[in-house]
Protein backbone atom coordinates (compact mmCIF):
# COMPACT_ATOMS: atom_id res chain seq x y z
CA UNK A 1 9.73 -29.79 12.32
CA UNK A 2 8.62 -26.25 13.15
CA UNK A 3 5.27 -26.03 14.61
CA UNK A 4 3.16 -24.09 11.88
CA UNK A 5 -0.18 -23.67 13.88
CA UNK A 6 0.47 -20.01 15.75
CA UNK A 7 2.52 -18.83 12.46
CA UNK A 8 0.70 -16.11 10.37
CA UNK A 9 2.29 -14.83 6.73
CA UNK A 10 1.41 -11.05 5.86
CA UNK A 11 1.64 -10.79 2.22
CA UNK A 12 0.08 -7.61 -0.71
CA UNK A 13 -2.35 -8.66 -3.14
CA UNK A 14 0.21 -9.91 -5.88
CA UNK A 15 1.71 -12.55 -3.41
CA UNK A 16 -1.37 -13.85 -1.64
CA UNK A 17 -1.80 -17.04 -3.68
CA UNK A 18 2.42 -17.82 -3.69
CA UNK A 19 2.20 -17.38 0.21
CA UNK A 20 -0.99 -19.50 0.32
CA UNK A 21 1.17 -22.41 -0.87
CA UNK A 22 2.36 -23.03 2.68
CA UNK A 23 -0.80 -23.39 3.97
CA UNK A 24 -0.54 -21.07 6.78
CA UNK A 25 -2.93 -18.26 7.67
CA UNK A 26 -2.37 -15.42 5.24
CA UNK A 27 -2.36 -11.52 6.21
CA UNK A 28 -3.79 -9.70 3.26
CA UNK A 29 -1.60 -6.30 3.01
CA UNK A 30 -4.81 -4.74 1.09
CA UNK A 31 -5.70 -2.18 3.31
CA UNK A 32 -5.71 1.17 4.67
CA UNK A 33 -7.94 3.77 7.18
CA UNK A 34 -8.16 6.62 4.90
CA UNK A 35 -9.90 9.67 5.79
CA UNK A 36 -13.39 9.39 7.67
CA UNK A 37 -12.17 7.59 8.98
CA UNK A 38 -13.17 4.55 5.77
CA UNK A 39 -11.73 1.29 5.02
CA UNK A 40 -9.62 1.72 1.86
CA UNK A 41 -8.75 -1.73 -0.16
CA UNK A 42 -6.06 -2.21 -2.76
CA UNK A 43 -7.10 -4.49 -5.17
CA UNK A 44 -7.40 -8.23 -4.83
CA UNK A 45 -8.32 -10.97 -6.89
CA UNK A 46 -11.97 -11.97 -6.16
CA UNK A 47 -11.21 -15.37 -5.48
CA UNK A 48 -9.11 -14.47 -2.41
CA UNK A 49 -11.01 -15.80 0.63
CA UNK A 50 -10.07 -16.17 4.23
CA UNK A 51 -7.40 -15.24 6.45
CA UNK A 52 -6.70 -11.89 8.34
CA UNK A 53 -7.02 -8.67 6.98
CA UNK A 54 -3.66 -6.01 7.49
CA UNK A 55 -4.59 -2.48 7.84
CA UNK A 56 -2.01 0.42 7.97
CA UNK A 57 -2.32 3.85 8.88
CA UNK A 58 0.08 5.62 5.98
CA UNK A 59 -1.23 9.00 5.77
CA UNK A 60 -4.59 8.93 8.25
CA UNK A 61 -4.59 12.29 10.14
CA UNK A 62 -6.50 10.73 13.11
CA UNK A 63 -9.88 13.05 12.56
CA UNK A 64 -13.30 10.95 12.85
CA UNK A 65 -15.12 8.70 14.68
CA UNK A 66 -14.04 4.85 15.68
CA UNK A 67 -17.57 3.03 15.61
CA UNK A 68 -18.49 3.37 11.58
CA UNK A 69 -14.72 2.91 10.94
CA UNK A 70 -15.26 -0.50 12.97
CA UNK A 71 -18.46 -1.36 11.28
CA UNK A 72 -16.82 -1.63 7.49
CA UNK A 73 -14.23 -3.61 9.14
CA UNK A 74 -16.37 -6.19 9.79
CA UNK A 75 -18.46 -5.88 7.15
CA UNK A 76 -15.19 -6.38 4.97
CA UNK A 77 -14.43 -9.63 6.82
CA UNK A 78 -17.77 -11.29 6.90
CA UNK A 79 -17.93 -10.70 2.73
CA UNK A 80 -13.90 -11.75 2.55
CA UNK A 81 -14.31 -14.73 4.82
CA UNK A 82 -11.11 -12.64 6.69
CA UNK A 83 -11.26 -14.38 10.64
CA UNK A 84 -8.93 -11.67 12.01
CA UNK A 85 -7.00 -8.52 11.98
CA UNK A 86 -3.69 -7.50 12.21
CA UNK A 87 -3.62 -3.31 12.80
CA UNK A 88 -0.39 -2.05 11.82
CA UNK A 89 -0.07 1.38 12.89
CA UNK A 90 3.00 3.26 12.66
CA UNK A 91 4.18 6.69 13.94
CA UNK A 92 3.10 8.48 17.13
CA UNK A 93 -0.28 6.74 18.65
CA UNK A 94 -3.23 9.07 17.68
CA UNK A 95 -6.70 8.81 20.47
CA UNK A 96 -9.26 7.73 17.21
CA UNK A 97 -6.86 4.88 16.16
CA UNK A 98 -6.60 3.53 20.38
CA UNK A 99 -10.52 3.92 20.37
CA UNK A 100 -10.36 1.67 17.06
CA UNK A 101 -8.48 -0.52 18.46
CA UNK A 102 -10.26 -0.95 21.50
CA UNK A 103 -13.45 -1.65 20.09
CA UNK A 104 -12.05 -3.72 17.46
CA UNK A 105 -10.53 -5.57 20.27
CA UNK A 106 -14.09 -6.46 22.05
CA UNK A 107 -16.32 -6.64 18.54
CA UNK A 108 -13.16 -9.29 17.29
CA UNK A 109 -13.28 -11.23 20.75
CA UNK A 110 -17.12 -11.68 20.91
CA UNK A 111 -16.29 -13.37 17.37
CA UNK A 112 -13.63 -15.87 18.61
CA UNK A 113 -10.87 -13.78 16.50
CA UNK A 114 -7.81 -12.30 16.76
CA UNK A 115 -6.65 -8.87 16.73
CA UNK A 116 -2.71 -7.78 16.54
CA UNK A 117 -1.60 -4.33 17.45
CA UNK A 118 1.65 -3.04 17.13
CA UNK A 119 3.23 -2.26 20.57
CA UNK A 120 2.41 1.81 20.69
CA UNK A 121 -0.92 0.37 20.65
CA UNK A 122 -0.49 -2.36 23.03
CA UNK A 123 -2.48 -0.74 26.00
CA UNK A 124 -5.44 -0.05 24.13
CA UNK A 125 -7.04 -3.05 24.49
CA UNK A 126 -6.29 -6.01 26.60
CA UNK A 127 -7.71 -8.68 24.02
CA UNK A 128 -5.39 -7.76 21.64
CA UNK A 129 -2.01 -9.50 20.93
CA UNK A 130 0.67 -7.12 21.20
CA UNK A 131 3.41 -7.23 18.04
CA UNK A 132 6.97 -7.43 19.52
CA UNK A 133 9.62 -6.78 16.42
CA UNK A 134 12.35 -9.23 16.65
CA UNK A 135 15.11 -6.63 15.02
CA UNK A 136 17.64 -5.44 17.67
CA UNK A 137 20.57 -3.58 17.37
CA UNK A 138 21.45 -3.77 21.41
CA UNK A 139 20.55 -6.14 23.96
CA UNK A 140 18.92 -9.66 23.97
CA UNK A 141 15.82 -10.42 22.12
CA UNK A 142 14.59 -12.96 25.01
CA UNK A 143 15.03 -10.25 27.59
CA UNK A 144 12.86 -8.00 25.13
CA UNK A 145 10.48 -11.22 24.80
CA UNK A 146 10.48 -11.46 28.47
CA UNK A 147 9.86 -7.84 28.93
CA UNK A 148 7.04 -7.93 27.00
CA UNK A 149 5.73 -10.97 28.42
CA UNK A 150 5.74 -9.82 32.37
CA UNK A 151 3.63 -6.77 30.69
CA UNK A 152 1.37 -8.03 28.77
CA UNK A 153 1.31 -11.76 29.39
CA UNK A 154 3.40 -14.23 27.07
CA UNK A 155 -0.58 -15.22 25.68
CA UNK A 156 -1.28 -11.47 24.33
CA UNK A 157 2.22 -11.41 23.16
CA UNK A 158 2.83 -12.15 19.25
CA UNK A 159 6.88 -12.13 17.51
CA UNK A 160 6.75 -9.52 14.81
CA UNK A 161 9.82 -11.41 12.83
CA UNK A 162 12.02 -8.76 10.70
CA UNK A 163 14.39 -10.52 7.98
CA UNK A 164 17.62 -8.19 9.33
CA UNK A 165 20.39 -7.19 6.66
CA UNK A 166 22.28 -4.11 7.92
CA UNK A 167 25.26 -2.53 7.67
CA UNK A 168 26.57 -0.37 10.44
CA UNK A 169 29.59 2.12 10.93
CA UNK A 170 31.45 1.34 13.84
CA UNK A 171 31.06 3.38 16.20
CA UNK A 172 27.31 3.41 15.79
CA UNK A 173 26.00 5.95 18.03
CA UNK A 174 22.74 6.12 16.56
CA UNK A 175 22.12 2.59 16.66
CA UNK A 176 20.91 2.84 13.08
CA UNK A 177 22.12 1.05 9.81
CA UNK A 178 22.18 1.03 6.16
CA UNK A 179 19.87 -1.85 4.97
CA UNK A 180 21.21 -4.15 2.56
CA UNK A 181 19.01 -5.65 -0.19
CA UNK A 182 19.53 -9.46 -0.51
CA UNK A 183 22.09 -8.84 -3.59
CA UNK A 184 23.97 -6.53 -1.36
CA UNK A 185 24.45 -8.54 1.05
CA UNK A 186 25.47 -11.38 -0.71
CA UNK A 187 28.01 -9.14 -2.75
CA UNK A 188 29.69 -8.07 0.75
CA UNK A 189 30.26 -11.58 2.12
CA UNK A 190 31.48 -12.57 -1.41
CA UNK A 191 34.14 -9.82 -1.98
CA UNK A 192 35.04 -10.32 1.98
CA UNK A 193 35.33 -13.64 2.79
CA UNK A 194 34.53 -12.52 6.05
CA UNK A 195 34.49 -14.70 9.28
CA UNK A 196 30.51 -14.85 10.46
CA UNK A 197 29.64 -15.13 13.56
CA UNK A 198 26.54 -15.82 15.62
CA UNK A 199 25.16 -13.40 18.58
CA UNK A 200 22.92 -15.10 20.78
CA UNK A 201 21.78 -12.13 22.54
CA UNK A 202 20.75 -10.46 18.88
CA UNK A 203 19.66 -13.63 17.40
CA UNK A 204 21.09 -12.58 13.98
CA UNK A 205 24.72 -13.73 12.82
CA UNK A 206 27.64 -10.76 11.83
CA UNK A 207 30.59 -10.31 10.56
CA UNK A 208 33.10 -7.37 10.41
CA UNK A 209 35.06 -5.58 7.59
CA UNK A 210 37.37 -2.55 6.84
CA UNK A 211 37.33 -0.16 4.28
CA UNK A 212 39.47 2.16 2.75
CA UNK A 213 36.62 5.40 2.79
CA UNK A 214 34.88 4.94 5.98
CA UNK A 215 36.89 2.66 8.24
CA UNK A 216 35.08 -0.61 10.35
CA UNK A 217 31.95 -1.84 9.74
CA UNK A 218 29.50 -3.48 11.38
CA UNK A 219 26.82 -6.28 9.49
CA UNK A 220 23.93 -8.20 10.98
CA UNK A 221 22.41 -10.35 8.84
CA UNK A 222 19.72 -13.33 9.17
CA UNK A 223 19.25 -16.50 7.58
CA UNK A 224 16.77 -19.23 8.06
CA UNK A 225 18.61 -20.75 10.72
CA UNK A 226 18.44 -17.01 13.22
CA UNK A 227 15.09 -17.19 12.26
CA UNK A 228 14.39 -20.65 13.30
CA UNK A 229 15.83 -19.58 16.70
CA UNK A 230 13.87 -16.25 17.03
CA UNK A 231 10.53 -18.59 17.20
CA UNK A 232 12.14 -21.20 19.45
CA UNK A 233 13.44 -18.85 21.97
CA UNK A 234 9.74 -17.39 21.36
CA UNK A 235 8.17 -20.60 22.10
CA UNK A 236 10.26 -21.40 25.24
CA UNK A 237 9.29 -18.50 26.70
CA UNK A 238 5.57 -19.27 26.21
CA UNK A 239 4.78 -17.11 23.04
CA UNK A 240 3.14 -19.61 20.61
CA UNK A 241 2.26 -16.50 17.46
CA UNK A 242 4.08 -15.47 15.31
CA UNK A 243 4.21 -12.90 12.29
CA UNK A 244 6.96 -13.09 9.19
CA UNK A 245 6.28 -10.46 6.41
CA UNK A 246 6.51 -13.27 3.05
CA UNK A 247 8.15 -10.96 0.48
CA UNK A 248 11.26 -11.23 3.47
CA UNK A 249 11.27 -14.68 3.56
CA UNK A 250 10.19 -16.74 0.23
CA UNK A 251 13.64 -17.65 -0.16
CA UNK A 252 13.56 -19.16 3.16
CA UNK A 253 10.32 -20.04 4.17
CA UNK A 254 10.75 -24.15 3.03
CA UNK A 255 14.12 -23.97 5.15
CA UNK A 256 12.32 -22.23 8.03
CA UNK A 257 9.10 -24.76 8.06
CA UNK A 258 11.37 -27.29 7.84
């Protein structure tokens, strides 16, 4: 059976109570810096209690100062019963949300919990766990594991797991694909009968088709099983957390905890 101690389920409002189910620490996706900077919240049943509280940047324009921003953080937490934080900034690193981070960082540590950045943010504070995303379209995921680990040590290093479904035109100079809804996907292998295989330096299995418009494509998908071995090969290299977005993997979770 999979270990289920270091394994951490982000999940919005609506899902919270399905993704509680598992019993597994649950990453409310409720909330936002908005300008201030303040702590915005979507909302959330009242009788949601506990877990870690997911904060995104979508929109902030980086103006303010870090320490009041900080202060309704925890305030949030300590009337939530939230034991954590997971900091989910996207797009090019801005100084206030690094300052944010680095004071969340020691105010979170004098507390005895944990904060996740995602990797542009990973040197702005060396108590926080660094998010490494497990989606590759090139290389080896356990060199990129062990990358991350000689940099930040495997302990501050946490597997941000992506559910992969992508299709890609061959050549792919870009590296980028189309991404396939679950329907899609199973629609392709269905009207293919393709031959799926497994790359061990992706972690994700493929397969390969032709068609008449575009010529040869390319399509990495995952399934329970790929991300079974994402945590394992994250485990043997030392890195015990783990992240896994639940609207990616309902379907799969049972499989997965298996």
């Amino acid at each position: 059976m999979l270990s289920k101690s270091n394994l951490i389920l982000t999940a919005p409002p609506a899902d919270s109570r399905a993704a509680g189910r598992f019993g597994l620490p649950v990453g409310h996706v409720a909330y936002r810096v908005g300008g201030g900077p303040h702590l915005f919240r979507a909302s959330m049943p009242v009788s949601v209690r506990g877990g870690l509280m997911v904060v995104d940047n979508t929109g902030f324009s980086g103006g303010g100062e870090a320490g009041p921003f900080c202060q309704e953080v925890l305030r949030e937490c300590s009337a939530r019963g939230l034991d954590g934080v997971i900091c989910d900034f996207e797009g090019r690193p801005l100084q206030l949300l690094a300052q944010v981070i680095h004071d969340l960082g020691d105010m979170l540590h004098r507390r005895g919990w944990p904060l996740y950045v995602t990797e542009a943010y990973g040197g702005s504070s060396d108590k926080a766990k660094v998010l490494i995303p497990s989606s590759l379209s090139g290389g080896s995921l356990q060199q990129r594991l062990q990358d991350a680990a000689a940099q930040y040590g495997a302990e501050r290093v946490a597997l941000a797991v992506e559910r992969v479904a992508e299709d890609f035109y061959l050549p792919s100079p870009t590296g980028q694909g189309m991404p396939l809804t679950r329907e899609e996907l199973q629609k392709r292998i269905a009207e293919r009968a393709p031959s799926v295989f497994f790359s061990n330096e992706l972690c994700a299995h493929y397969f390969t088709y032709m068609s008449r418009q575009n010529g040869a494509h390319f399509v990495l998908f995952d399934d329970a099983g790929s991300i079974r071995k994402k945590l394992q090969i994250a485990r043997s290299l030392n890195i015990a957390d783990a992240v896994l977005a639940y609207p990616q993997v309902e379907d799969l979770l049972e499989e997965i905890l298996r």
